[in-house]
N, C-alpha and C. Protein backbone atom coordinates (compact mmCIF):
# COMPACT_ATOMS: atom_id res chain seq x y z
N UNK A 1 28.10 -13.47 1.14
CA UNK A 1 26.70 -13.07 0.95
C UNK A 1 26.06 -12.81 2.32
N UNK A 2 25.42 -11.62 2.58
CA UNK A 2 25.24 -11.30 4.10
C UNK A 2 23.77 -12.40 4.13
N UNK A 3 23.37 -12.50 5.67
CA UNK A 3 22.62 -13.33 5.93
C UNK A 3 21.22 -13.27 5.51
N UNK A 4 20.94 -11.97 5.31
CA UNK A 4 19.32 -11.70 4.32
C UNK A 4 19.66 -11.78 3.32
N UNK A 5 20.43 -12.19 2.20
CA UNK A 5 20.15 -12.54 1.27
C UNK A 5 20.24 -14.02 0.89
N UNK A 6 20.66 -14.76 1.73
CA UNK A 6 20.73 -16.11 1.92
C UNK A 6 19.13 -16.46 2.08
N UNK A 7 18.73 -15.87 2.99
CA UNK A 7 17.22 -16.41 3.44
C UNK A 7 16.42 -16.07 1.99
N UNK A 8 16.49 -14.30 1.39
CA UNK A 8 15.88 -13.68 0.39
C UNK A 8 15.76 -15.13 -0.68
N UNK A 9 17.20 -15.80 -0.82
CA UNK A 9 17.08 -16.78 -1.98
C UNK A 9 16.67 -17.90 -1.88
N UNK A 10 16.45 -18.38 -0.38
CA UNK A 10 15.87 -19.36 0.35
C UNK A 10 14.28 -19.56 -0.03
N UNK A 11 13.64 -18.02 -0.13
CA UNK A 11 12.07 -17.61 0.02
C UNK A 11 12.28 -17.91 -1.36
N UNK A 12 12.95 -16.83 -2.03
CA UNK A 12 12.46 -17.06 -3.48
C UNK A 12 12.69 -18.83 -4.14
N UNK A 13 13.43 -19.64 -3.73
CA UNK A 13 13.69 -21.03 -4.14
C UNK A 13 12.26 -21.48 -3.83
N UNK A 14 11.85 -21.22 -2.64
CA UNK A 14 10.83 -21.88 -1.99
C UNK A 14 9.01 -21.39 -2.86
N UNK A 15 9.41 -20.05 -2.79
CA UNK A 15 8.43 -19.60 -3.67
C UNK A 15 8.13 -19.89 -5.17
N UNK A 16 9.17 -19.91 -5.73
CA UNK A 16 9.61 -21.01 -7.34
C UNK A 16 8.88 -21.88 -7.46
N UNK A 17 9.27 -22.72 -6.10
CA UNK A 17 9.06 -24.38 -6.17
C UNK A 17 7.37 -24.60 -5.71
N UNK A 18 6.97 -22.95 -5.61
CA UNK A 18 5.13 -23.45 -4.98
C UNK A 18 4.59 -23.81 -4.10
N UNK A 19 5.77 -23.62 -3.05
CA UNK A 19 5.43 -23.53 -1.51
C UNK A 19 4.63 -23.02 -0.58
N UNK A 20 3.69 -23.23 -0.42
CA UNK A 20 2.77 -22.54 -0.34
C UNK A 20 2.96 -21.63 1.22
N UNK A 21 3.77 -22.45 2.17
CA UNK A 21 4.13 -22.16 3.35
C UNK A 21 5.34 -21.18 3.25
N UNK A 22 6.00 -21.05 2.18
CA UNK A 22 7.01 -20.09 1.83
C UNK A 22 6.16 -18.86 2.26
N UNK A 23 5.08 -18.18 0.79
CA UNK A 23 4.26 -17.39 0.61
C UNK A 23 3.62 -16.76 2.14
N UNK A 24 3.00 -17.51 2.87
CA UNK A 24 2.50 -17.45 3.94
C UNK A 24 3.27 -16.83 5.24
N UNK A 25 4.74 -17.65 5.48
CA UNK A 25 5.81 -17.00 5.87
C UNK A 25 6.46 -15.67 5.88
N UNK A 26 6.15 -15.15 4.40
CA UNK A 26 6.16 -13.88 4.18
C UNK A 26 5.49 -13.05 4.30
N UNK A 27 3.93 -13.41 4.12
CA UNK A 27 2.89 -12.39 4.48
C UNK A 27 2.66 -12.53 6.25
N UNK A 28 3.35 -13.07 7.02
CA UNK A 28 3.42 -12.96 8.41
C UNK A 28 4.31 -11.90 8.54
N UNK A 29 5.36 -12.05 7.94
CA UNK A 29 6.56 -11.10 8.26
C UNK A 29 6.33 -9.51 7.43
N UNK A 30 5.71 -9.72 6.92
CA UNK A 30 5.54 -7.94 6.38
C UNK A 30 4.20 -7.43 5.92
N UNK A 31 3.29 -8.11 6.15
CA UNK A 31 2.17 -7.62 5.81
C UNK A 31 1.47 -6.84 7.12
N UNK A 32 1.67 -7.09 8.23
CA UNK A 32 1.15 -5.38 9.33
C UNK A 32 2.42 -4.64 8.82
N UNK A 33 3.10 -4.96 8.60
CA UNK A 33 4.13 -3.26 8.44
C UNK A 33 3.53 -2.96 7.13
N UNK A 34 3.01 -3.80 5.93
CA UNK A 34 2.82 -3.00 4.99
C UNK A 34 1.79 -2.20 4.79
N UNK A 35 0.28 -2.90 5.43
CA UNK A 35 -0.71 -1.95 5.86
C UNK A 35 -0.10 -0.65 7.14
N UNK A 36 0.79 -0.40 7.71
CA UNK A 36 1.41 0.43 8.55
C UNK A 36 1.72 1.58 7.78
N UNK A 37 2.63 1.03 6.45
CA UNK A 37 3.37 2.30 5.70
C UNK A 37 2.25 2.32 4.71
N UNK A 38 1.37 1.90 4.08
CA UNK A 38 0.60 2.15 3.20
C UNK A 38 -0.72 3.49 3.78
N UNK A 39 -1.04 3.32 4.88
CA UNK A 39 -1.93 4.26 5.57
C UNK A 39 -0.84 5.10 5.73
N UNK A 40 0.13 5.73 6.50
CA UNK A 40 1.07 6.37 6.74
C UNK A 40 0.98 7.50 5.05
N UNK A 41 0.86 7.41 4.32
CA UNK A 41 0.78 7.39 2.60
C UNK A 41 -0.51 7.77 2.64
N UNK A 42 -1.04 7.17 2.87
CA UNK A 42 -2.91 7.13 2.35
C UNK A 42 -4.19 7.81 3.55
N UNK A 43 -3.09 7.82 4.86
CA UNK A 43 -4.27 8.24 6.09
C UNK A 43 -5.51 7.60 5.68
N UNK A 44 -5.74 6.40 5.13
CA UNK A 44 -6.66 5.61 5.48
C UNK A 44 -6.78 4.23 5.66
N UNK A 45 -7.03 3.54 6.60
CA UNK A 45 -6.54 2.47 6.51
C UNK A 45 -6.88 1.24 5.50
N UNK A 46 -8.65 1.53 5.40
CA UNK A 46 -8.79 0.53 4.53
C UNK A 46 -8.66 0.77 3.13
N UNK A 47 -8.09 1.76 2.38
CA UNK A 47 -7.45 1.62 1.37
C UNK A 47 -6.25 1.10 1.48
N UNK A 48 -5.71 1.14 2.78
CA UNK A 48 -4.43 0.46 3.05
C UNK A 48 -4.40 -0.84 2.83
N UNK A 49 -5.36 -1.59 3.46
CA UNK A 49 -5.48 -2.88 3.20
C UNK A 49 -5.61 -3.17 1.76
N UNK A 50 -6.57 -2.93 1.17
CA UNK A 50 -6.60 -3.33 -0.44
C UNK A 50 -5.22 -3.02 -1.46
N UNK A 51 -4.52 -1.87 -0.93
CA UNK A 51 -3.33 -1.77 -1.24
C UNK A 51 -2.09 -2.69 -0.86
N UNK A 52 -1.77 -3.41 -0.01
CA UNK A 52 -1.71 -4.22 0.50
C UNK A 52 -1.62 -5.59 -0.85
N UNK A 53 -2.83 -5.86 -0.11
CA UNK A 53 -3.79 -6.86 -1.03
C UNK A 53 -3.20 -6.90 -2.80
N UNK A 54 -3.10 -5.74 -3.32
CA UNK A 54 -2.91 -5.63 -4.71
C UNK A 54 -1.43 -6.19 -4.73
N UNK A 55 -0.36 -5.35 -3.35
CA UNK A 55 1.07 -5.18 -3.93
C UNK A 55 1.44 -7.00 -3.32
N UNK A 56 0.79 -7.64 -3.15
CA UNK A 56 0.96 -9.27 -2.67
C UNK A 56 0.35 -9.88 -3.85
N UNK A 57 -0.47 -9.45 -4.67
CA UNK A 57 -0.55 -10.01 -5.97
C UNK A 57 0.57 -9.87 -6.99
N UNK A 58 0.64 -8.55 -6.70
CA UNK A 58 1.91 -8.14 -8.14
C UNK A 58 3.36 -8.87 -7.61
N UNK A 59 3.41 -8.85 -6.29
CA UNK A 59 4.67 -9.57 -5.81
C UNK A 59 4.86 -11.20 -6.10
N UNK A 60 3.48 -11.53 -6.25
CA UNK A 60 3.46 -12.93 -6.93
C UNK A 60 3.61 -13.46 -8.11
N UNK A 61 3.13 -12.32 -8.86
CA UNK A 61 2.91 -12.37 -10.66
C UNK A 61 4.38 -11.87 -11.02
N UNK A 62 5.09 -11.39 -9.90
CA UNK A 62 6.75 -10.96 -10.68
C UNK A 62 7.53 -11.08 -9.97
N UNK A 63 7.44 -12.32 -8.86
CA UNK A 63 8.71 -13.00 -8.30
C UNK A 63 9.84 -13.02 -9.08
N UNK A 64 9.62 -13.71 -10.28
CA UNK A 64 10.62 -14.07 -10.83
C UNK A 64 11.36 -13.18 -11.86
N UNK A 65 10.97 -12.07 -11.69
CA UNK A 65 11.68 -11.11 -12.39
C UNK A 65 12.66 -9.91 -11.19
N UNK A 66 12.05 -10.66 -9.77
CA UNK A 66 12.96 -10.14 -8.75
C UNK A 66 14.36 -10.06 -9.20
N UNK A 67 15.57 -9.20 -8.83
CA UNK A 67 16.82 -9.15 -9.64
C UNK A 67 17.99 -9.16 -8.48
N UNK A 68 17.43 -8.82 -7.46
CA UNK A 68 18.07 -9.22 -6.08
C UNK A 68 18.70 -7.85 -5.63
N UNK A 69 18.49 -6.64 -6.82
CA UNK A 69 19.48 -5.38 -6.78
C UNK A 69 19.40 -4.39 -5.31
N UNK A 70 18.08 -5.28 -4.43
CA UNK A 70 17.98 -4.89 -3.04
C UNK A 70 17.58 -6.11 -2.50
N UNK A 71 17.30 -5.87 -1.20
CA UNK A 71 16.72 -6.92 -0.49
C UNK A 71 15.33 -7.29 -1.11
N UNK A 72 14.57 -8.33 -0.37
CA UNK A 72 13.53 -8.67 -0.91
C UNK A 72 12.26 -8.20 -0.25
N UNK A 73 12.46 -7.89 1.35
CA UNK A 73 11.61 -6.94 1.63
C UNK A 73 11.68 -5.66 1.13
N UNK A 74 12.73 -5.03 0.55
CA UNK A 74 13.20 -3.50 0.29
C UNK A 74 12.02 -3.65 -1.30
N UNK A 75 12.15 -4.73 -1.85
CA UNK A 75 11.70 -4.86 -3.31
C UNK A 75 10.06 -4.86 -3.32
N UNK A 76 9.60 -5.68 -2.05
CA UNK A 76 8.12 -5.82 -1.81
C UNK A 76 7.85 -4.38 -1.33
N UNK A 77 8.65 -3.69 -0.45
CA UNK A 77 8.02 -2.28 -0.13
C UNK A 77 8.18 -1.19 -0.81
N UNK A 78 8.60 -1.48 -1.87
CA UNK A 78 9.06 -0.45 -3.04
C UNK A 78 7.62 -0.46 -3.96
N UNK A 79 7.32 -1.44 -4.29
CA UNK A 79 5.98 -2.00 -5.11
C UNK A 79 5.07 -1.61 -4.10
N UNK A 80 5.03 -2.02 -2.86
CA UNK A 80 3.68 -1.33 -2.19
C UNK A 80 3.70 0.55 -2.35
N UNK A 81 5.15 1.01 -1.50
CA UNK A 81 5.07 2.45 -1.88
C UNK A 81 4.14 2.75 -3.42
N UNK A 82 4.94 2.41 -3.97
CA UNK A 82 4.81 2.79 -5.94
C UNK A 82 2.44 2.94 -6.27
N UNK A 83 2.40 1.40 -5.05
CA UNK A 83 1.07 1.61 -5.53
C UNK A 83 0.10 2.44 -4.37
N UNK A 84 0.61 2.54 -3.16
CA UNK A 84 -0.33 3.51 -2.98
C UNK A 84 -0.17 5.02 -3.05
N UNK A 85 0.96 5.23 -3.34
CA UNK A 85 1.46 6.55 -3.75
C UNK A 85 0.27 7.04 -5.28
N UNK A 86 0.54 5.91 -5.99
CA UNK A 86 -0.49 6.21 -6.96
C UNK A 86 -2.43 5.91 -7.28
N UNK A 87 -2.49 5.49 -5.75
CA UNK A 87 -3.72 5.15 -5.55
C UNK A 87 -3.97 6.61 -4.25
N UNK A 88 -2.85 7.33 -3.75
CA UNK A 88 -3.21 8.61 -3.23
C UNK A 88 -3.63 9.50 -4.41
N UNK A 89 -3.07 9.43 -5.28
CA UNK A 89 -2.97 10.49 -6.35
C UNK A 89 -4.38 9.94 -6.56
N UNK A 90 -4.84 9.02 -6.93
CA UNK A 90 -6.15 8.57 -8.15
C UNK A 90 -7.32 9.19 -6.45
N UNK A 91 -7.02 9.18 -5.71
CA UNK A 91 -7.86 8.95 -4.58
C UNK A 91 -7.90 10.89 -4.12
N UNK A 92 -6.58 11.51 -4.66
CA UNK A 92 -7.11 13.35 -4.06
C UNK A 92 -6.05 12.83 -2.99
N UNK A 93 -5.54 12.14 -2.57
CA UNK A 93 -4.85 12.42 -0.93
C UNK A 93 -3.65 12.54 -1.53
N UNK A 94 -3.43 13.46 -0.04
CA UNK A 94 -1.71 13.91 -0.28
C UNK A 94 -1.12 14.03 0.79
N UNK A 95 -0.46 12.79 1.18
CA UNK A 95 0.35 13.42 2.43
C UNK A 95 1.99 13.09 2.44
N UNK A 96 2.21 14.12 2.64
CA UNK A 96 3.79 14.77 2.26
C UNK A 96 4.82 13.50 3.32
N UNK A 97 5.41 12.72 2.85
CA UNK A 97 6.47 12.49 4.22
C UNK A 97 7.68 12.73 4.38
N UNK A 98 7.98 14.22 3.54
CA UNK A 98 9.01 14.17 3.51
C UNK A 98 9.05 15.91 4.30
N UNK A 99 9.58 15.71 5.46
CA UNK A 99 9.37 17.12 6.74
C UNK A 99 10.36 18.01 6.61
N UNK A 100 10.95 17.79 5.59
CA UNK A 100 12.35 18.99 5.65
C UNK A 100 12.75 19.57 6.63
N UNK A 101 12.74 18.90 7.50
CA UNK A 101 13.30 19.52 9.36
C UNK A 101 14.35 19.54 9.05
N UNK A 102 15.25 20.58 9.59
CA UNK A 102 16.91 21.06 9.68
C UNK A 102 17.39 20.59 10.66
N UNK A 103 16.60 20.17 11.82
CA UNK A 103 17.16 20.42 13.12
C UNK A 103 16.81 19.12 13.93
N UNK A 104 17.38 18.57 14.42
CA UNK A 104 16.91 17.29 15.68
C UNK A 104 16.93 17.72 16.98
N UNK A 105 15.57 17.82 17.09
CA UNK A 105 15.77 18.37 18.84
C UNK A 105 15.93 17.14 19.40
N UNK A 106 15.68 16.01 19.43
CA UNK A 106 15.82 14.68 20.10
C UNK A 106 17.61 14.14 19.98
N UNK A 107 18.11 15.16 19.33
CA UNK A 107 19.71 14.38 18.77
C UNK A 107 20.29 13.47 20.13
N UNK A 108 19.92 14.33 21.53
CA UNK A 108 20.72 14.30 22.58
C UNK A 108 20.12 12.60 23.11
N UNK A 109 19.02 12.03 22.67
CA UNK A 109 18.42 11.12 23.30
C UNK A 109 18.99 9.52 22.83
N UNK A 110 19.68 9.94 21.21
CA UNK A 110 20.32 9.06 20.29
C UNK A 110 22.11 8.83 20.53
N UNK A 111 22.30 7.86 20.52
CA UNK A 111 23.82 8.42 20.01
C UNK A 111 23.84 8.34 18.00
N UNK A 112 24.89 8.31 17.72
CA UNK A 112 25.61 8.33 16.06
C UNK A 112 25.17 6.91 15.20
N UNK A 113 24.76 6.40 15.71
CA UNK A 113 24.29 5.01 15.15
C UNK A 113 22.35 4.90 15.12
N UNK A 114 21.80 6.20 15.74
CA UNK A 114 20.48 6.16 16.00
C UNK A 114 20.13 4.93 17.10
N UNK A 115 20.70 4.61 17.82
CA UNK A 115 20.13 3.73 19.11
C UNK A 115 20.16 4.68 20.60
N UNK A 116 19.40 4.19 21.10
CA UNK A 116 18.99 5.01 22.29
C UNK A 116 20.26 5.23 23.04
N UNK A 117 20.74 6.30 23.63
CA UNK A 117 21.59 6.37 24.84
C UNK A 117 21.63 5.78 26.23
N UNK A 118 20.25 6.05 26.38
CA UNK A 118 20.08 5.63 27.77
C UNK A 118 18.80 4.64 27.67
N UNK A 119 18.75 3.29 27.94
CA UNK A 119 17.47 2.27 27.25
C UNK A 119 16.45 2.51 28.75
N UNK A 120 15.22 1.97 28.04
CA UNK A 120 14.68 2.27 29.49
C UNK A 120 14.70 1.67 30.33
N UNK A 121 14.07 1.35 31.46
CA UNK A 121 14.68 0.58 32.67
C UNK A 121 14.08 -0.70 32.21
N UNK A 122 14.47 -1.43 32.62
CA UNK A 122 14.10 -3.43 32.58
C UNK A 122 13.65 -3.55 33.94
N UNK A 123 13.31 -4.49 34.37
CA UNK A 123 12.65 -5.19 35.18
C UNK A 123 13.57 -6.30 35.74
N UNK A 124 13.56 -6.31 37.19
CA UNK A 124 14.88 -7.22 37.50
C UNK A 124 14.26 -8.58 37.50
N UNK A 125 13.33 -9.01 37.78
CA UNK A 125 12.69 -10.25 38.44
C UNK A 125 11.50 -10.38 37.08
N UNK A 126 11.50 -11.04 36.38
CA UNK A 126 10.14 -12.05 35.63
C UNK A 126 9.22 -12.75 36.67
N UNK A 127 8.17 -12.24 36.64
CA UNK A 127 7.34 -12.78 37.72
C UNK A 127 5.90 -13.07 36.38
N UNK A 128 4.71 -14.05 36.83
CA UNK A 128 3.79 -13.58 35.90
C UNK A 128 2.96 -12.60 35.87
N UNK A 129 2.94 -11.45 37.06
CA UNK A 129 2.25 -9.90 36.93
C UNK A 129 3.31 -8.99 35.98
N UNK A 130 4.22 -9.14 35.58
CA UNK A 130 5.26 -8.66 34.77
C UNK A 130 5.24 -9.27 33.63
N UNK A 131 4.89 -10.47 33.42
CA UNK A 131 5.02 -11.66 31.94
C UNK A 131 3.62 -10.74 31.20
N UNK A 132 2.05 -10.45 32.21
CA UNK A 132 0.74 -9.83 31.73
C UNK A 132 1.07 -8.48 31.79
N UNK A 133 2.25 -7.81 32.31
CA UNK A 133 2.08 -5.95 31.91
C UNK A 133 2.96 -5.98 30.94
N UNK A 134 3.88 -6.94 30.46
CA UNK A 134 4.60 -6.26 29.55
C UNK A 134 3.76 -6.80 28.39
N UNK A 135 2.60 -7.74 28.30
CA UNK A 135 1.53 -7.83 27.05
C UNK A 135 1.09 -6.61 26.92
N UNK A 136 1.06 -6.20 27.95
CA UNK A 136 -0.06 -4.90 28.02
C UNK A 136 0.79 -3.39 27.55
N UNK A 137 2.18 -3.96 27.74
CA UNK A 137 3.09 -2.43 27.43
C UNK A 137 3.06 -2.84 25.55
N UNK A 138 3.44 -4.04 25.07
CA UNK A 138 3.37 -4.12 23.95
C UNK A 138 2.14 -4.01 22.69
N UNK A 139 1.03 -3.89 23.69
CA UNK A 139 0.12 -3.49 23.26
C UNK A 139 -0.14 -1.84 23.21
N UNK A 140 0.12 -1.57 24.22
CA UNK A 140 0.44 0.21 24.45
C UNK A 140 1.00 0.49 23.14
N UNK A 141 2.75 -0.19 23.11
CA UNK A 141 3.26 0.36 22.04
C UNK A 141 2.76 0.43 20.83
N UNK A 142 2.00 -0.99 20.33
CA UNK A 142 2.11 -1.36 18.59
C UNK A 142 0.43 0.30 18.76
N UNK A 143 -0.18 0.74 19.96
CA UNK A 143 -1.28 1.69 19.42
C UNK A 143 -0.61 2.97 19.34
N UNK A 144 0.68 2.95 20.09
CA UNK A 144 1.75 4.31 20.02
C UNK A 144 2.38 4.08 18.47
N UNK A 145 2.07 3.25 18.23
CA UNK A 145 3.28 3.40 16.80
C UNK A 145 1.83 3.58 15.58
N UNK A 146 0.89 3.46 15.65
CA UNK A 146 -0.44 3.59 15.16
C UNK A 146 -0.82 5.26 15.17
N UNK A 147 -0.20 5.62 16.26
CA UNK A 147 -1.02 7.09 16.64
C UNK A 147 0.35 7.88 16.28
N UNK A 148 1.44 7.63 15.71
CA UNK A 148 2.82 8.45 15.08
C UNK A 148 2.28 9.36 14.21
N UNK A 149 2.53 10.68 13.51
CA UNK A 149 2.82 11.16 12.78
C UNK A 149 2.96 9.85 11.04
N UNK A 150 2.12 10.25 9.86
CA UNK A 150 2.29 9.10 8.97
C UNK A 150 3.50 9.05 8.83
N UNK A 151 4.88 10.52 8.75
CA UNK A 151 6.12 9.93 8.12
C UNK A 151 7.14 9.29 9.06
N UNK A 152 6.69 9.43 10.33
CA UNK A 152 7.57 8.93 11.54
C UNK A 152 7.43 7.65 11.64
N UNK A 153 5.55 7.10 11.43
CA UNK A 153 5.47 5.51 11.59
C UNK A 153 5.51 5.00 9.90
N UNK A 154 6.09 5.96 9.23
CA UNK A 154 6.32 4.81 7.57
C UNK A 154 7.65 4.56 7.69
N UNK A 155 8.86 5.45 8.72
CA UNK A 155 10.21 5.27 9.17
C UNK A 155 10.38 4.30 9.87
N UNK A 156 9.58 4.31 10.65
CA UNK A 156 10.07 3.52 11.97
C UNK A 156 9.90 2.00 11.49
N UNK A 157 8.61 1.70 10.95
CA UNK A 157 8.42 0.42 10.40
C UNK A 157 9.24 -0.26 9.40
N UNK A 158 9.26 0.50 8.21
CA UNK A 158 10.77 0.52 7.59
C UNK A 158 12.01 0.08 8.08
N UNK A 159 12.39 0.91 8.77
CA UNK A 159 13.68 1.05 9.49
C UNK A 159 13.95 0.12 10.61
N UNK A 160 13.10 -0.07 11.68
CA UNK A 160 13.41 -0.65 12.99
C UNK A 160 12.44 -2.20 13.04
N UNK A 161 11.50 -2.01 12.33
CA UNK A 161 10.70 -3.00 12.57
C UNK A 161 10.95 -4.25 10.97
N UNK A 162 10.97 -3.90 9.93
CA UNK A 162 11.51 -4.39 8.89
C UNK A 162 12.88 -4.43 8.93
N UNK A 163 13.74 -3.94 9.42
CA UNK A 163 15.05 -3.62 9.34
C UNK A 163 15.37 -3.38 7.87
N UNK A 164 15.06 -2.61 6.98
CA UNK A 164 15.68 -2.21 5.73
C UNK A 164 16.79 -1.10 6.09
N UNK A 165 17.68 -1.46 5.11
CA UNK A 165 18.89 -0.41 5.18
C UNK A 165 18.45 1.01 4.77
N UNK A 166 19.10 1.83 5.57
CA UNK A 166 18.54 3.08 5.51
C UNK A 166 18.55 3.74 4.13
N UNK A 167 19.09 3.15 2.74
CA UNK A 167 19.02 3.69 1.88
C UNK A 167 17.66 3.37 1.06
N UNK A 168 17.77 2.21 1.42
CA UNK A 168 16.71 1.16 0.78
C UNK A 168 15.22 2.39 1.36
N UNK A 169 15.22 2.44 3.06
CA UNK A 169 13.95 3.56 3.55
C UNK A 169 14.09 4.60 2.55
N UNK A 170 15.07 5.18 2.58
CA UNK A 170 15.02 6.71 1.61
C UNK A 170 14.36 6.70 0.17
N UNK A 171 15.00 5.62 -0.56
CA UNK A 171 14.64 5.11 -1.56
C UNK A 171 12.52 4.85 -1.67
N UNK A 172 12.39 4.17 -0.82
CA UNK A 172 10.85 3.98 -1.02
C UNK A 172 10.20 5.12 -0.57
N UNK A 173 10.69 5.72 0.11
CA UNK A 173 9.87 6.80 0.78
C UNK A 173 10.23 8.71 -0.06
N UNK A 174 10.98 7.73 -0.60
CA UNK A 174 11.50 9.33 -1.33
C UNK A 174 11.97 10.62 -0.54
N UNK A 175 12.53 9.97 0.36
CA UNK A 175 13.06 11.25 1.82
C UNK A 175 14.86 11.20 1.77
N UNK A 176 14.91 12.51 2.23
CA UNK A 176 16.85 12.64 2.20
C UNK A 176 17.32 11.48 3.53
N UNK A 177 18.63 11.21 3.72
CA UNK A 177 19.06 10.43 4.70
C UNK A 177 18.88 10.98 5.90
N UNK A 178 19.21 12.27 6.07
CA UNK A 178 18.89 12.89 7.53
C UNK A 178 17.40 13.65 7.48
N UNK A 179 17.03 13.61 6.68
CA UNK A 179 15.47 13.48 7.07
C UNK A 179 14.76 12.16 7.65
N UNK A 180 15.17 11.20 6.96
CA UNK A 180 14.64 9.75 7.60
C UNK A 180 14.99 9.69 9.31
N UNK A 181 16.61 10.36 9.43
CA UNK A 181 16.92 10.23 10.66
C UNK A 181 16.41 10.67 11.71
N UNK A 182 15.77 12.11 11.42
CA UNK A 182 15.09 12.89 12.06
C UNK A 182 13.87 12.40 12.28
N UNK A 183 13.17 11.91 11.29
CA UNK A 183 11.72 10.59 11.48
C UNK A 183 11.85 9.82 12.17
N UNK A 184 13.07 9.14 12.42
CA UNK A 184 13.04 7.66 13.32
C UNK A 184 13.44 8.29 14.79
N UNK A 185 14.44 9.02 15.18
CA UNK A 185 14.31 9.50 16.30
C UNK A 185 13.10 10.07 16.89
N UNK A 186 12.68 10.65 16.19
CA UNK A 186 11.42 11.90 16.46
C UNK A 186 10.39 10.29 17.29
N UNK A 187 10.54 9.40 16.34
CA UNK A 187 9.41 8.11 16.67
C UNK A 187 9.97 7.37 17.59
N UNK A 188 10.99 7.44 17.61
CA UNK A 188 11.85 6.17 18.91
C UNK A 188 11.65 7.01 20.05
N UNK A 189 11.59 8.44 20.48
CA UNK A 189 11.48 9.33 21.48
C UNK A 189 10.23 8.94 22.20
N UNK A 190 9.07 8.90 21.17
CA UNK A 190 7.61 9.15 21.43
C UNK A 190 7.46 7.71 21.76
N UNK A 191 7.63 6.66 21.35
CA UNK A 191 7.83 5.45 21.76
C UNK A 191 8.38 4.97 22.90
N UNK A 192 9.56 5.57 23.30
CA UNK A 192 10.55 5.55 24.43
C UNK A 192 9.41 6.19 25.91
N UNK A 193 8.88 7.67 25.67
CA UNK A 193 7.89 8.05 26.55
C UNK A 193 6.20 7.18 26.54
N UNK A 194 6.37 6.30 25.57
CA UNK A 194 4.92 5.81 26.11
C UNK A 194 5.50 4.23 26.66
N UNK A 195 6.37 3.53 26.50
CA UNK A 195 6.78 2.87 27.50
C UNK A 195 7.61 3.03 28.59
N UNK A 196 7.92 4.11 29.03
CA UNK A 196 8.21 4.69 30.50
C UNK A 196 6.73 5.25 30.79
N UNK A 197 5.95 5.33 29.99
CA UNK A 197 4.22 6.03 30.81
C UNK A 197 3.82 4.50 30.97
N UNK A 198 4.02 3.69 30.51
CA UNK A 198 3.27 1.99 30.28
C UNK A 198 3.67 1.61 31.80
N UNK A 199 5.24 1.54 31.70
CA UNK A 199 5.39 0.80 32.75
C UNK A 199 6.24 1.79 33.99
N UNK A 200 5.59 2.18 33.97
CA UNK A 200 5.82 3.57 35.31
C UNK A 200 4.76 3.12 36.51
């Protein structure tokens, strides 16, 4: 049994049993990515939040009909997709994330596994003017991953920051496999240039 699903049955035991620190645990771990991909969907944020808000109710009221047939974050972001997809529709918004790009101009920056080729430079020495810029680069980033394109930052969060398996992304997002791919590079690029602009 791979190691997320050990934990997945860990949460859900814990969640069963009325843990209240279970519950809490979880809404640390995926609730900014889910307001992330819910705006990404909705281009607004505070419908994002209430969306949000709803798919952490329904995730409560049907724990136990969880079936395990994905992960358990893949299952919570499937239910968030589902509802603001249909709270775009009730709402007039429409935003497409699926880019039908043919082509990766970034291919050369990736290797075959989608991880960077060349990482950016590190820092040889930890000093504390380095401990306060790299707050400050990680702050850069999480407003670079804010200011993405919606289908690049509903990928990236998905994908790199949730770690869901890339089928599981396709699946919620309703995008082909090398379309997703083309999303997450396109976002790891633009990410990659605002922390070489951060810490330049």
């Amino acid at each position: 049994m791979p190691a997320h699903d050990e934990n997945d049955a860990e949460i859900l035991r814990s969640l069963a049993a009325g843990e209240r620190s279970a519950f809490e645990s979880l809404y640390r771990q995926h609730n900014g990515a889910m307001v992330r991909v819910a705006s990404a969907i909705l281009d607004n944020h505070a419908s994002a939040e209430e969306v949000a808000h709803e798919t952490w109710i329904a995730v409560l009221h049907n724990i136990g009909g969880f079936e395990g047939r994905s992960s358990l974050g893949g299952w919570i972001f499937t239910i968030l997709s589902n509802k603001a997809k249909t709270r775009a529709i009730r709402d007039n918004r429409s935003v497409s994330l699926d880019t039908s790009a043919n082509d990766d101009e970034f291919a050369d920056a990736f290797d075959g596994r989608g991880r960077w080729k060349h990482m950016p430079d590190l820092w040889d020495e930890l000093t504390p003017e380095r401990v306060v810029a790299g707050r400050q680069i990680l702050d850069h980033v999480g407003d670079a991953i804010d200011a993405l394109p919606p289908a690049q930052r509903a990928v990236l969060v998905l994908r790199a920051q949730q770690r869901l398996d890339a089928q599981e992304v396709c699946k919620i997002l309703e995008i082909t496999e090398g379309n997703m791919r083309i999303l997450l590079h396109r976002a790891r690029r633009t990410l990659r240039q605002a922390i070489d602009g951060a810490a330049g």
